[in-house]
Protein backbone atom coordinates (compact mmCIF):
# COMPACT_ATOMS: atom_id res chain seq x y z
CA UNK A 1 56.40 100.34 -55.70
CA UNK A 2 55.94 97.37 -58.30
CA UNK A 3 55.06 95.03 -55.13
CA UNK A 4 53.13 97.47 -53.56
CA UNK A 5 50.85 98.26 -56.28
CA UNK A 6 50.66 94.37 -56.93
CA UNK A 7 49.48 93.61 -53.52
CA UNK A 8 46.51 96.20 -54.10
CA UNK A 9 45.33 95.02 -57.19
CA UNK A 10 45.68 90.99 -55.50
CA UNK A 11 43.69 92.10 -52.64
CA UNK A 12 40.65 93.76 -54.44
CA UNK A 13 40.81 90.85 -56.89
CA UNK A 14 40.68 88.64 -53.86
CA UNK A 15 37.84 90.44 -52.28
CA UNK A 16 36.08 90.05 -55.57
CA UNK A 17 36.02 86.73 -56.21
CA UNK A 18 33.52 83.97 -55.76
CA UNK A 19 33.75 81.83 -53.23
CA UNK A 20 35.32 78.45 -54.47
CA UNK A 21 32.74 75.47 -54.91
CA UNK A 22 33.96 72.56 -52.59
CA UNK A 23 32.72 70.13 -55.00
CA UNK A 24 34.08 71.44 -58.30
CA UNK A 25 37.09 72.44 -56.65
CA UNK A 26 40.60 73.31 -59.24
CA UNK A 27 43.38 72.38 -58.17
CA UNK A 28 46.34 74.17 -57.98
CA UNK A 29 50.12 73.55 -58.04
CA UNK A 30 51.66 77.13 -55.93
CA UNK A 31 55.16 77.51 -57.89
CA UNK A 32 56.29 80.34 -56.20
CA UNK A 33 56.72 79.82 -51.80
CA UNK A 34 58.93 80.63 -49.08
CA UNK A 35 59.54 79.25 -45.87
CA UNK A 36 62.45 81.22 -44.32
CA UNK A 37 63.82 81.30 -40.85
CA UNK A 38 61.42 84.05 -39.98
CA UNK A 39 58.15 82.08 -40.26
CA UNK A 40 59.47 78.84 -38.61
CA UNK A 41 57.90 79.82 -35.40
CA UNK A 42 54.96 82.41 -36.55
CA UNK A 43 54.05 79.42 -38.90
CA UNK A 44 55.28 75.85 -37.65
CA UNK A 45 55.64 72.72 -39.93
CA UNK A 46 52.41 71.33 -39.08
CA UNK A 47 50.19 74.58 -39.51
CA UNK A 48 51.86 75.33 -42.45
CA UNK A 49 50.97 71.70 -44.28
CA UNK A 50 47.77 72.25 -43.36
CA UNK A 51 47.41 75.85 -44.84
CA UNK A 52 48.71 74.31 -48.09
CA UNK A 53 45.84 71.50 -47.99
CA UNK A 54 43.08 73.96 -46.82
CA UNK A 55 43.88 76.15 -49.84
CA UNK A 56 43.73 73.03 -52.16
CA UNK A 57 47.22 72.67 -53.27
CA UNK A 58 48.01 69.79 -55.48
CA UNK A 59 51.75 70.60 -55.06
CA UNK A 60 54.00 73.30 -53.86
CA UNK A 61 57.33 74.41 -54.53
CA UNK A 62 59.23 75.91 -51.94
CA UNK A 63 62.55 77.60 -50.93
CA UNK A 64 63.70 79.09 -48.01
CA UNK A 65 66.75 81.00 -46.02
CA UNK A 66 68.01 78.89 -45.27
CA UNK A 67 67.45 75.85 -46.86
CA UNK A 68 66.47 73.90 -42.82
CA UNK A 69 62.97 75.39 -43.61
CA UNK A 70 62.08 73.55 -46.75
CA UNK A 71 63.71 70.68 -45.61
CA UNK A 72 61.10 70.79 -42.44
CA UNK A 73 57.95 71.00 -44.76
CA UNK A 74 59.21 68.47 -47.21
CA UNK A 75 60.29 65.63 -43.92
CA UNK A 76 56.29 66.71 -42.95
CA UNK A 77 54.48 65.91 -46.69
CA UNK A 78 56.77 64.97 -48.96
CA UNK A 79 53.92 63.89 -51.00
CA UNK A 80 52.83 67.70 -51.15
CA UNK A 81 56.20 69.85 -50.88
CA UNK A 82 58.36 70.09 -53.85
CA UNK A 83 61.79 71.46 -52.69
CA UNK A 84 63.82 74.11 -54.54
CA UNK A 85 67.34 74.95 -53.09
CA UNK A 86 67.76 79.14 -52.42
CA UNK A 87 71.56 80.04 -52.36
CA UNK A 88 70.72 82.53 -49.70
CA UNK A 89 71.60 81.69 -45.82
CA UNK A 90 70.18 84.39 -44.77
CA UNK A 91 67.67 87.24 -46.12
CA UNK A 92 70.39 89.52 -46.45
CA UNK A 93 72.21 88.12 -48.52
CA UNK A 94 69.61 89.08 -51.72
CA UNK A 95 71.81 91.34 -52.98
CA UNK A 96 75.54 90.24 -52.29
CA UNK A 97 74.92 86.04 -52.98
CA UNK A 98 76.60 86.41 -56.38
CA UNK A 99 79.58 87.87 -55.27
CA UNK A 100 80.63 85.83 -52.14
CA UNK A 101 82.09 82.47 -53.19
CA UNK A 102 81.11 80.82 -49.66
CA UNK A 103 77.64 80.35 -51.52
CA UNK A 104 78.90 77.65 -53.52
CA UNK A 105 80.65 75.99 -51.01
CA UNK A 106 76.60 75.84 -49.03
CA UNK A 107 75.04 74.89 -52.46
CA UNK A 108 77.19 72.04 -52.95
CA UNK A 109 76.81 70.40 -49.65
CA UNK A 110 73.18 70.67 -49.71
CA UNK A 111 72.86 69.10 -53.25
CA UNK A 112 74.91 66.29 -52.26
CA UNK A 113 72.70 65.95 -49.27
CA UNK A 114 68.94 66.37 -50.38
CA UNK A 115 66.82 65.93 -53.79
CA UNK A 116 65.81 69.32 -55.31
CA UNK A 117 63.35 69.79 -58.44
CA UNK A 118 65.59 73.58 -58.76
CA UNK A 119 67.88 76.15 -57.67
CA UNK A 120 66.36 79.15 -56.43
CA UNK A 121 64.41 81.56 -56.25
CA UNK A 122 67.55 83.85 -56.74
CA UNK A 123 67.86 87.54 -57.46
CA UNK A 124 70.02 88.35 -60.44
CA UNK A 125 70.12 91.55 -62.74
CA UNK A 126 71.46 92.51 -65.99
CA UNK A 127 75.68 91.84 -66.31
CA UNK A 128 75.77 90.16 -63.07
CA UNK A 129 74.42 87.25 -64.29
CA UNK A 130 77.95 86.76 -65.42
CA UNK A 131 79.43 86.83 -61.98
CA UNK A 132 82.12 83.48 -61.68
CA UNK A 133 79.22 82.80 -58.64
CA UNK A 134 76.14 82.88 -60.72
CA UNK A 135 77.82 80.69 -63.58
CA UNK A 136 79.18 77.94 -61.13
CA UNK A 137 75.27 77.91 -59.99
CA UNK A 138 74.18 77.60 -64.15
CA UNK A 139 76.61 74.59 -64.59
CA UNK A 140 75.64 72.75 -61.17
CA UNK A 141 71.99 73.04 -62.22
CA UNK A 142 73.19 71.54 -65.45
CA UNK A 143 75.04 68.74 -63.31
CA UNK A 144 72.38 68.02 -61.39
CA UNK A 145 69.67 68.15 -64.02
CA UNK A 146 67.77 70.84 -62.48
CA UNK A 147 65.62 74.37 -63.26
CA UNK A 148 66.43 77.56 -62.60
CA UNK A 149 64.22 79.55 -60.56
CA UNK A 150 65.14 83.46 -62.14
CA UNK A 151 64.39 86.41 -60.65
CA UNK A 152 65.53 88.71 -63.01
CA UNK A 153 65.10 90.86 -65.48
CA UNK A 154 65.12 89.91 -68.99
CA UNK A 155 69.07 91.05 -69.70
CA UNK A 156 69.82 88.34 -67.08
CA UNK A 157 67.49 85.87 -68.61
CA UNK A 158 69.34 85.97 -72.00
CA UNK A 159 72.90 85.66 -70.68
CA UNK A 160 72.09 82.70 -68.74
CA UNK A 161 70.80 81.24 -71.46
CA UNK A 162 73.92 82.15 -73.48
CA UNK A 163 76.18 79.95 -70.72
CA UNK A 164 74.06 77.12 -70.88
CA UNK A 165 71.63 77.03 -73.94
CA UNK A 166 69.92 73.52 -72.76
CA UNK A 167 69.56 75.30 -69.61
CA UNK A 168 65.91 74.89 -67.87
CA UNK A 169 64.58 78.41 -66.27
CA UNK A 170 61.32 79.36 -64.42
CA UNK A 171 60.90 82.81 -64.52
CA UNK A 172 59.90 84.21 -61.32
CA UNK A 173 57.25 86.54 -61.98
CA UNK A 174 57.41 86.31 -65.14
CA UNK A 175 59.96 88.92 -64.81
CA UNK A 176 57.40 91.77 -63.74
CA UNK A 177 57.71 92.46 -67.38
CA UNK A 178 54.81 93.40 -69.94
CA UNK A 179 52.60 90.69 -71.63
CA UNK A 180 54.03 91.61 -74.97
CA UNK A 181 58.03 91.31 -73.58
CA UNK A 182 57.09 87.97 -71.95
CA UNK A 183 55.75 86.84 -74.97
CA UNK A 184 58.79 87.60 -77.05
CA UNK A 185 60.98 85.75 -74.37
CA UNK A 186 58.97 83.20 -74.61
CA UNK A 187 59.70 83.05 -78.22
CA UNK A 188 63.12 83.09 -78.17
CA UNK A 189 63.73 80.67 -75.14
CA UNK A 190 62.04 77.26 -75.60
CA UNK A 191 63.31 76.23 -72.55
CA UNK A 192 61.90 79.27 -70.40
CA UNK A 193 58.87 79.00 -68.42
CA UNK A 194 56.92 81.59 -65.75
CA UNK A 195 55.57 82.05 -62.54
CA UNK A 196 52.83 84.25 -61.95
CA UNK A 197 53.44 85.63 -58.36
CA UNK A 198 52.77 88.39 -56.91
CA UNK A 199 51.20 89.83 -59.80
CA UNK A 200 47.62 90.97 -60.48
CA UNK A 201 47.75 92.83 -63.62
CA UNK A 202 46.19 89.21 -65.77
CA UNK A 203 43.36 89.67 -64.62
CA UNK A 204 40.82 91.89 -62.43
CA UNK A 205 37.23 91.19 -60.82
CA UNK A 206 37.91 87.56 -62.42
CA UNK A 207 38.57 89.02 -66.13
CA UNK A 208 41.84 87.75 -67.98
CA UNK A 209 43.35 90.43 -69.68
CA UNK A 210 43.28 91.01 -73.37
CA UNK A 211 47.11 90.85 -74.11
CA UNK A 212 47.50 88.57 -71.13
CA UNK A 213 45.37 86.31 -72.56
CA UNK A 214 47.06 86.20 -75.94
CA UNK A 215 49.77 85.53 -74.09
CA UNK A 216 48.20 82.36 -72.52
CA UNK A 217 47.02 80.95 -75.53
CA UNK A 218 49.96 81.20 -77.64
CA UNK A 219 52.34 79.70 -74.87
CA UNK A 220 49.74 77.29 -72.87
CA UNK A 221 52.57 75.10 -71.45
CA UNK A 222 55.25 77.86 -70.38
CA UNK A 223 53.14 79.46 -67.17
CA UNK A 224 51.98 78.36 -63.63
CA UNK A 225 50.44 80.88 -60.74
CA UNK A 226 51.94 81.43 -57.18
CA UNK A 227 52.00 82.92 -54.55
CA UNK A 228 55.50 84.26 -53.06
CA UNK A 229 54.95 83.88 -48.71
CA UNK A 230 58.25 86.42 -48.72
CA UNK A 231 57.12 87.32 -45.62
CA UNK A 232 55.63 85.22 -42.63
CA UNK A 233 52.17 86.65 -42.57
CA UNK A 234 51.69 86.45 -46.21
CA UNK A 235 51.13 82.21 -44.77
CA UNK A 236 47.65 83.16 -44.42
CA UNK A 237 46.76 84.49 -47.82
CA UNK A 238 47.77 81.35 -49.80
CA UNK A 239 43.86 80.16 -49.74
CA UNK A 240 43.12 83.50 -50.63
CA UNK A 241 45.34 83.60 -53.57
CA UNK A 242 44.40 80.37 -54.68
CA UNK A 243 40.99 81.31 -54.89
CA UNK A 244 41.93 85.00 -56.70
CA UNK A 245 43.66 81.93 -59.37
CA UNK A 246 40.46 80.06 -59.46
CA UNK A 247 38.15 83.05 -60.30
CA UNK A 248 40.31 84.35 -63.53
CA UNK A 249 41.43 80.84 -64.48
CA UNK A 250 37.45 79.86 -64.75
CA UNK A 251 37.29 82.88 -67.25
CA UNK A 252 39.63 80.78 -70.11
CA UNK A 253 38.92 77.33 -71.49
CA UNK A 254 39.05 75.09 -69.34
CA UNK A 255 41.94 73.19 -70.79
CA UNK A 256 43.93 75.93 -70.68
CA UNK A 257 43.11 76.78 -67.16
CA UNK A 258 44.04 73.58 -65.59
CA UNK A 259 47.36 73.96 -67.47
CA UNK A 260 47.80 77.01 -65.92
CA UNK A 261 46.49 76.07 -62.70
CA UNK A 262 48.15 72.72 -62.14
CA UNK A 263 48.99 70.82 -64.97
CA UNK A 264 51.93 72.44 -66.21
CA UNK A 265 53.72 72.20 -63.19
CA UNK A 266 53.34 68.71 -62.16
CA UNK A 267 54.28 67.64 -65.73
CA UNK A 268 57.59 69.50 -64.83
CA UNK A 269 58.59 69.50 -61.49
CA UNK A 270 56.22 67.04 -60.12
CA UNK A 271 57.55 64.01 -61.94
CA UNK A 272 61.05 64.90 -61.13
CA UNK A 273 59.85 64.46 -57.46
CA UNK A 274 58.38 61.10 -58.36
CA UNK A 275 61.03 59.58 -60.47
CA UNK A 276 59.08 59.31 -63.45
């Protein structure tokens, strides 16, 4: 119900926004994609690089069941595709990942075998955050150096902060949580950042909400926008979304928009990419 009334409130946004000016353009850095085994074919390599570019994507970070399908992108515009490792195999395997130890054993081999900026997006709620599974993933993200990429709800947040308190977390849709709960996370977790995917309640007909905009301006570093393709056809919405970004992101100040927008993500995941 949470998605589905998300999707309506994106799609009237969408239909209400301006059309982007080609010239004044914002970029935008998608934190938040999927390309799983389902929308290999629908949406091949090439067509889906060129989506990204159409929509004006500085970056993107994607992840994908399996992993094959973000390793296809990233081989096609490496400059462009920022790669996050999913523990999943398989869609299926959502809800039963952090139980079956064979996940590790597929984690591992990838990391040895390809760069990743994170591990994720995963599904993880309340106690079984604890799982021997999900801690094994905490400590190789530690190993490795890299984020996690949460989707959780705030109970799950805080105890995989308690294994590893350096630990590095993007917090997929920001949880689905209020503006006032992200903003106490936020306070207690310096090292917790969120994605705004899938989500419409910020803003509507290109008008940041109040307490979402408090929100903004007391945290200006800790949040990026995305998109979430967690299903083939959703491919051909990322212009739209990026343009639903553009319209509410033009009504803050600009500095704080292009933090939002792009900024804050390239200054985290896109210099791990580059070395820097």
């Amino acid at each position: 119900m949470v998605r589905l009334l998300a999707a309506m409130g994106l799609a009237l946004s969408v239909l209400a926004a301006p059309p982007a000016d080609a010239a004044d353009i914002l970029p935008i850095f998608d934190a938040h994609l999927h390309y799983s085994h389902d929308a290999w074919e629908s949406v091949p390599p090439q067509e889906a690089i060129a989506i990204l570019r159409q929509a004006g994507l500085k970056r993107a970070m994607v992840s994908s069941s399996n992993d094959d399908g973000t390793q296809r992108l990233f081989a096609a515009a490496p400059d462009l595709i920022i790669p996050e490792l999913r523990p999943y195999r398989t869609r299926g395997e959502i809800g039963t990942w952090m139980r079956d130890e064979t996940v590790l054993t597929y984690v591992e081999e990838r990391l040895k075998k390809y760069r990743y900026a994170a591990i994720g997006e995963f599904h993880v709620y309340g106690a079984d955050a604890d799982l021997p599974v999900v801690r094994r993933l905490v400590e190789l993200a530690r190993q490795h150096r890299l984020f996690l990429h949460a989707h959780s709800d705030a109970d799950a947040i805080d105890r995989l902060f308690l294994q590893d308190p350096q630990a590095r977390i993007l917090w997929a849709h920001a949880g689905f949580a209020r503006p006032e709960a992200v903003r106490e996370m936020l306070g207690r977790h310096r090292n917790l950042w969120c994605d705004l995917a899938f989500r419409s309640d910020h803003a509507t007909g290109g008008k940041v909400d109040a307490a979402w905009r408090a929100v903004f301006e007391a945290f200006p570093d800790r949040f990026m926008v995305g998109t979430d393709t967690f299903t083939p056809e959703r491919w051909h919405y990322i212009g739209e979304h990026a343009n639903f970004s553009r319209a509410w992101l033009a009504d803050l100040p600009k500095d704080l928009a292009e933090r939002i927008a792009w900024r804050n993500g390239e200054a985290l995941f896109g210099r791990m990419m580059d070395g820097r």
